[in-house]
Protein backbone atom coordinates (compact mmCIF):
# COMPACT_ATOMS: atom_id res chain seq x y z
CA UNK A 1 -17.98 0.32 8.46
CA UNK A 2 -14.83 2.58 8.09
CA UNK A 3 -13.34 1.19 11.64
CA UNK A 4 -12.09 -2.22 9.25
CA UNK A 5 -9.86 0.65 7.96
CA UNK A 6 -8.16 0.55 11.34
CA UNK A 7 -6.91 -3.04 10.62
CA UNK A 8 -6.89 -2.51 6.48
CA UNK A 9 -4.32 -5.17 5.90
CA UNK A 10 -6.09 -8.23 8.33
CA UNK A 11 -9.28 -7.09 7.23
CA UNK A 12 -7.83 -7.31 3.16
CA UNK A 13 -6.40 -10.40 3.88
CA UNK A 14 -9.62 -12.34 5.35
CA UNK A 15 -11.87 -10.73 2.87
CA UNK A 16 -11.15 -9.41 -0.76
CA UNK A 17 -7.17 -10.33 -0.62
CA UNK A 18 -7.95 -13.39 1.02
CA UNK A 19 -6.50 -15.44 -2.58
CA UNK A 20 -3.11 -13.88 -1.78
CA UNK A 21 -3.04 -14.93 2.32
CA UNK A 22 -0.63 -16.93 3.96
CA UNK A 23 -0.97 -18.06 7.14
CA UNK A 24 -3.91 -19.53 9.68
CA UNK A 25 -5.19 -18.71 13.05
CA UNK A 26 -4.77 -15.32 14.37
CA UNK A 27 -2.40 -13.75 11.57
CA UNK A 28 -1.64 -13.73 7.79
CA UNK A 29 0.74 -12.51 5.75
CA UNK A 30 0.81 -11.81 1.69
CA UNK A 31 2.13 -14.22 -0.29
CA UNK A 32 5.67 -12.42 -0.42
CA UNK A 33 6.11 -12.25 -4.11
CA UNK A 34 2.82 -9.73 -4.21
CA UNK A 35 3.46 -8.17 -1.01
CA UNK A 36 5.57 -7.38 2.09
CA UNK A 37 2.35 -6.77 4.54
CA UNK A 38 1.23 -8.84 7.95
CA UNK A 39 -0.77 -8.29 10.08
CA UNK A 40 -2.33 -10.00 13.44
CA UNK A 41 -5.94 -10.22 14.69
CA UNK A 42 -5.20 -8.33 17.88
CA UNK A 43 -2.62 -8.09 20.63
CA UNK A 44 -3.52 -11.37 22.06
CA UNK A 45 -0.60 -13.75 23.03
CA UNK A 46 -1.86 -16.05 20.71
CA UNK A 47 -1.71 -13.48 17.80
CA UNK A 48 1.48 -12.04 18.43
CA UNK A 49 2.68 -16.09 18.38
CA UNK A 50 1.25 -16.82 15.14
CA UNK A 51 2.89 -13.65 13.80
CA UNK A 52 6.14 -14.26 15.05
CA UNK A 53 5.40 -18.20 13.23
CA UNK A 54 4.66 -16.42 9.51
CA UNK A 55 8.33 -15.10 9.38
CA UNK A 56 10.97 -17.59 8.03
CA UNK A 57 14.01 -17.66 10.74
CA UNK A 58 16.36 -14.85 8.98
CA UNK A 59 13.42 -13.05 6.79
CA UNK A 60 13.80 -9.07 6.99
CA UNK A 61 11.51 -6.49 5.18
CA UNK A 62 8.13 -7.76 6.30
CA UNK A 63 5.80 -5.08 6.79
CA UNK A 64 2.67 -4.02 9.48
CA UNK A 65 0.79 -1.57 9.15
CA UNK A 66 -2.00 -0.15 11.23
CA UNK A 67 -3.79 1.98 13.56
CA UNK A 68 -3.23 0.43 17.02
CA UNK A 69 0.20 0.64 18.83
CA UNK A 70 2.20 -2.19 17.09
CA UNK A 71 3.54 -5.14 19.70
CA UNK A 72 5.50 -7.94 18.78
CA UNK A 73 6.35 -11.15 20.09
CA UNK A 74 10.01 -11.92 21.06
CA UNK A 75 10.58 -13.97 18.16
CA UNK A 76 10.65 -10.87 15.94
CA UNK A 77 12.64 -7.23 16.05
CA UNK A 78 11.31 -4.21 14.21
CA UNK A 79 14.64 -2.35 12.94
CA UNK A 80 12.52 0.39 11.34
CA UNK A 81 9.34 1.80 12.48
CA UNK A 82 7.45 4.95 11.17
CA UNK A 83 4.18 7.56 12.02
CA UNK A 84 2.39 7.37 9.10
CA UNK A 85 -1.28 9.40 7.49
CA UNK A 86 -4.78 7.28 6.57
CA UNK A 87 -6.72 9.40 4.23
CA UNK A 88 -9.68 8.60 2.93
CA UNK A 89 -11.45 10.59 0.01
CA UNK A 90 -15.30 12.07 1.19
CA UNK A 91 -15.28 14.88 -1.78
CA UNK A 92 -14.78 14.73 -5.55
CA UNK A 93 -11.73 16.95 -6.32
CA UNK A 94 -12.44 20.42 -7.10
CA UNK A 95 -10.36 20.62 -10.01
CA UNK A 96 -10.13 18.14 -12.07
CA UNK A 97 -6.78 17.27 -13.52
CA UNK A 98 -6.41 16.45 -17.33
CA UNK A 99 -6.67 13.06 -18.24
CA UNK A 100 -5.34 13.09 -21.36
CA UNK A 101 -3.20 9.85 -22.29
CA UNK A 102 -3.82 7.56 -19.76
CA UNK A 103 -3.05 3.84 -20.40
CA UNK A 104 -4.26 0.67 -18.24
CA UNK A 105 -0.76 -1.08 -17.60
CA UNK A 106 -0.49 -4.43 -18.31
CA UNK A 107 1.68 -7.67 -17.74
CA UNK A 108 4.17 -6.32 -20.23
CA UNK A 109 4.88 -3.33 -18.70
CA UNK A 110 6.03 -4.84 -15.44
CA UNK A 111 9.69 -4.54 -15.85
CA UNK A 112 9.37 -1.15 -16.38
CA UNK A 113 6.63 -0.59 -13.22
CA UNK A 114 9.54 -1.89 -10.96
CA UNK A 115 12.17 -0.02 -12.66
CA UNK A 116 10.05 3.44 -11.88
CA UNK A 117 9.18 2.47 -8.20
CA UNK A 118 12.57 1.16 -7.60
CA UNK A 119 14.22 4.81 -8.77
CA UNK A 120 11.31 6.90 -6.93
CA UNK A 121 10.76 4.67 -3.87
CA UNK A 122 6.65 5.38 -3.28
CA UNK A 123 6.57 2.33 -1.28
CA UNK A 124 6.86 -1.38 -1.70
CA UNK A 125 6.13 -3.48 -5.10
CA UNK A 126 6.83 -7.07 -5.44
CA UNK A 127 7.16 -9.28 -8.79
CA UNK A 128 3.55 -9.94 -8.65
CA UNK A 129 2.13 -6.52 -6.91
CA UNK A 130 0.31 -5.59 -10.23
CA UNK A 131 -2.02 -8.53 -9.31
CA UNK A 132 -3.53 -6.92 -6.52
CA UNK A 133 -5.20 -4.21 -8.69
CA UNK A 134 -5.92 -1.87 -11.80
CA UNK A 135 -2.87 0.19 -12.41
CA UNK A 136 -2.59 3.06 -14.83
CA UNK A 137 0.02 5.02 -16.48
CA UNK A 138 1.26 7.98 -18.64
CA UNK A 139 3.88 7.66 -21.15
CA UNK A 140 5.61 10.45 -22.77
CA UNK A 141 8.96 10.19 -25.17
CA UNK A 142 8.15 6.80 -25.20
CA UNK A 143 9.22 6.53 -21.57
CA UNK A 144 6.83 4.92 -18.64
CA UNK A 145 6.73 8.34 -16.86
CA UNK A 146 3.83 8.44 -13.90
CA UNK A 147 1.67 5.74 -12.74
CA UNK A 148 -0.61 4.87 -9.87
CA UNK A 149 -2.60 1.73 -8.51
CA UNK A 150 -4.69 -0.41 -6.43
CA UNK A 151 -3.21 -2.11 -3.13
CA UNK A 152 -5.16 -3.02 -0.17
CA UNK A 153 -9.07 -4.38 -1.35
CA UNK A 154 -12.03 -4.55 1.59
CA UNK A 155 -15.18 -4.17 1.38
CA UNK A 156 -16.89 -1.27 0.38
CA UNK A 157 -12.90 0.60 0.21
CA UNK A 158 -9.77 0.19 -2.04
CA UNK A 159 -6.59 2.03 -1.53
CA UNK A 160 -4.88 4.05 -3.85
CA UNK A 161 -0.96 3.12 -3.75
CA UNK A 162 2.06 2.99 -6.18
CA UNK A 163 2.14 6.69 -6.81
CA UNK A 164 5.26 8.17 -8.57
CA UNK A 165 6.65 9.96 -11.23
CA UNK A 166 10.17 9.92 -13.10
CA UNK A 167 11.95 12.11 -12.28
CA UNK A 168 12.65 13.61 -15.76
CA UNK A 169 8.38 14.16 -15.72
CA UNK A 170 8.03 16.29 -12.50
CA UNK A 171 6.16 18.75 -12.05
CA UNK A 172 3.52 18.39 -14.85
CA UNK A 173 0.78 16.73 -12.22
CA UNK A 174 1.26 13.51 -13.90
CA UNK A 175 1.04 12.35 -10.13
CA UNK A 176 -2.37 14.38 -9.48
CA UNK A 177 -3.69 13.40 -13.03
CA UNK A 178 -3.29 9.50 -11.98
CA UNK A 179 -4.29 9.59 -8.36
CA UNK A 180 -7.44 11.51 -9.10
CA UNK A 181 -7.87 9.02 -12.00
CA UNK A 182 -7.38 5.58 -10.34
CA UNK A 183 -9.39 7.33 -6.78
CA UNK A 184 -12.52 8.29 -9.38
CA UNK A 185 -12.53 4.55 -11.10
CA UNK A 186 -12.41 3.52 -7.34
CA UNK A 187 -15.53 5.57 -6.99
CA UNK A 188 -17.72 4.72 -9.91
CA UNK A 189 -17.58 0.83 -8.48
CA UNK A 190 -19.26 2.20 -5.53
CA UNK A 191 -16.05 1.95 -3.56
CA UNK A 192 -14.17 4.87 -1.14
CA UNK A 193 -10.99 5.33 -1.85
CA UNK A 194 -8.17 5.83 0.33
CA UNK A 195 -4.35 6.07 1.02
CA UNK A 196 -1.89 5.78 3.48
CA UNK A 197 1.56 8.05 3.74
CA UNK A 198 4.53 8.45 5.92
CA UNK A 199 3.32 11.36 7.99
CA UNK A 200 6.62 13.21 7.25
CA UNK A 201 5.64 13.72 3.59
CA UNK A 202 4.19 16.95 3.91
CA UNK A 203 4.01 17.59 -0.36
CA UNK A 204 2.28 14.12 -0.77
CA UNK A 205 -0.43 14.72 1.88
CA UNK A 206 -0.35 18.77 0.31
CA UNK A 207 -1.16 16.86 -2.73
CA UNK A 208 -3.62 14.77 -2.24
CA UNK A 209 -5.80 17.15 -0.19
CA UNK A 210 -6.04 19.19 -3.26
CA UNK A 211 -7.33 16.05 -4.23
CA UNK A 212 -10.49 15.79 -1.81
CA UNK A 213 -8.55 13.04 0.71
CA UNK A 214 -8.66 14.48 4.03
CA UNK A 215 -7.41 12.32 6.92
CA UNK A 216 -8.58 9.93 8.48
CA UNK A 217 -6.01 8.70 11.72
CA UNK A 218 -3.03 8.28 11.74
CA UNK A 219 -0.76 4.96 12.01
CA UNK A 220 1.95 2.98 12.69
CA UNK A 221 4.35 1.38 10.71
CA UNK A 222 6.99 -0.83 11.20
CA UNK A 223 9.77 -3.29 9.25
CA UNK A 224 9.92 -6.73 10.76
CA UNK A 225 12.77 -9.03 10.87
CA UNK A 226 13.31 -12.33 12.47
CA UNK A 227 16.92 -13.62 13.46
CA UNK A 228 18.46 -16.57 12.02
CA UNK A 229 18.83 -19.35 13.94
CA UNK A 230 22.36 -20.13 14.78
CA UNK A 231 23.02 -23.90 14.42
CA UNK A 232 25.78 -25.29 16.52
């Protein structure tokens, strides 16, 4: 069951995500306004031609992400590419953190979502990224100042993503507090949680071991882009 973790994306996208796929055949793609993800059903020429199809001649910041060595077709360039951590969470956390004043987020609070992943950078969240999943949040001083999410939906797992605080809030384990918060929800459904990180972030992984992830594999990542055609 846990090797459709190896493919989380296709396996999202043909299965719980399926609502939010674009594309047919051998790859799909989020719709772009709730995602930058793709992913292909394989290595197979036809595969890698149906990927190189989903991207719009000129489209940049299109994301895979997965556990097999990524190849492309030669329709598409990858200007960025990453090692990145799976983790998945076997054991409750040890220590609970405090829960106190935890909100579900809501339509309404979308501006300032964006605003707080846009300063802090956690990873990638589109207009309609709060679709996907539950997300949750702490606000102090009247300030959105931690929250944390659902991404990626398969069966039988959902990822924890969107974790951040503002700066201004560090070091209070706002960050903890929410990922242990939005990993136990994921838990009482009957669901495993897990994560993925850039395997360079040493105090995010620090962190959520303390949280009872351990990992899983690790991954590849990469940033597509497809030249524009030149018209003569």
């Amino acid at each position: 069951m846990e090797d459709a973790l190896d493919t989380a994306v296709w396996t999202a996208l043909t299965t719980r995500h399926e609502r939010f796929a674009v594309g047919t055949g051998q790859a799909r793609r989020f719709d772009p306004d709730v995602a930058p993800f793709a992913a292909a059903n394989g290595a197979s020429a036809q595969s890698l031609s149906d990927l190189g199809d989903l991207l719009e001649d000129g489209e940049t910041d299109v994301y895979l992400l997965q556990r097999a060595d990524i190849c492309l077709p030669d329709t598409l360039s990858a200007p960025m590419t990453a090692p990145g951590v799976q983790m998945i969470r076997r054991r409750a956390c040890a220590v609970l953190p405090a829960t106190d004043g935890i909100i579900r987020l809501t339509e309404t609070d979308i501006p300032e979502m964006r605003a707080l992943v846009e300063l802090t950078k956690p990873g990638p969240f589109r207009a309609r990224t709060f679709e996907l999943g539950e997300f949750w949040g702490i606000r102090l001083d009247g300030r959105l100042a931690a929250m944390a999410g659902e991404r990626l939906k398969l069966p039988g797992f959902t990822e924890v993503s969107g974790v951040c605080s503002h700066p201004d809030f560090r070091g209070m384990g706002l960050a903890a507090a929410l990922s242990d918060f939005v990993a136990s929800r994921i838990e009482a459904r009957g669901e495993v949680p897990f994560l993925h990180a850039f395997a360079n972030n040493a105090a995010a992984i620090r962190l959520y071991e303390k949280l009872g992830f351990e990992l899983r594999c690790g991954v590849n990542v990469a940033v597509l882009a497809k030249p524009a055609t030149t018209h003569r």
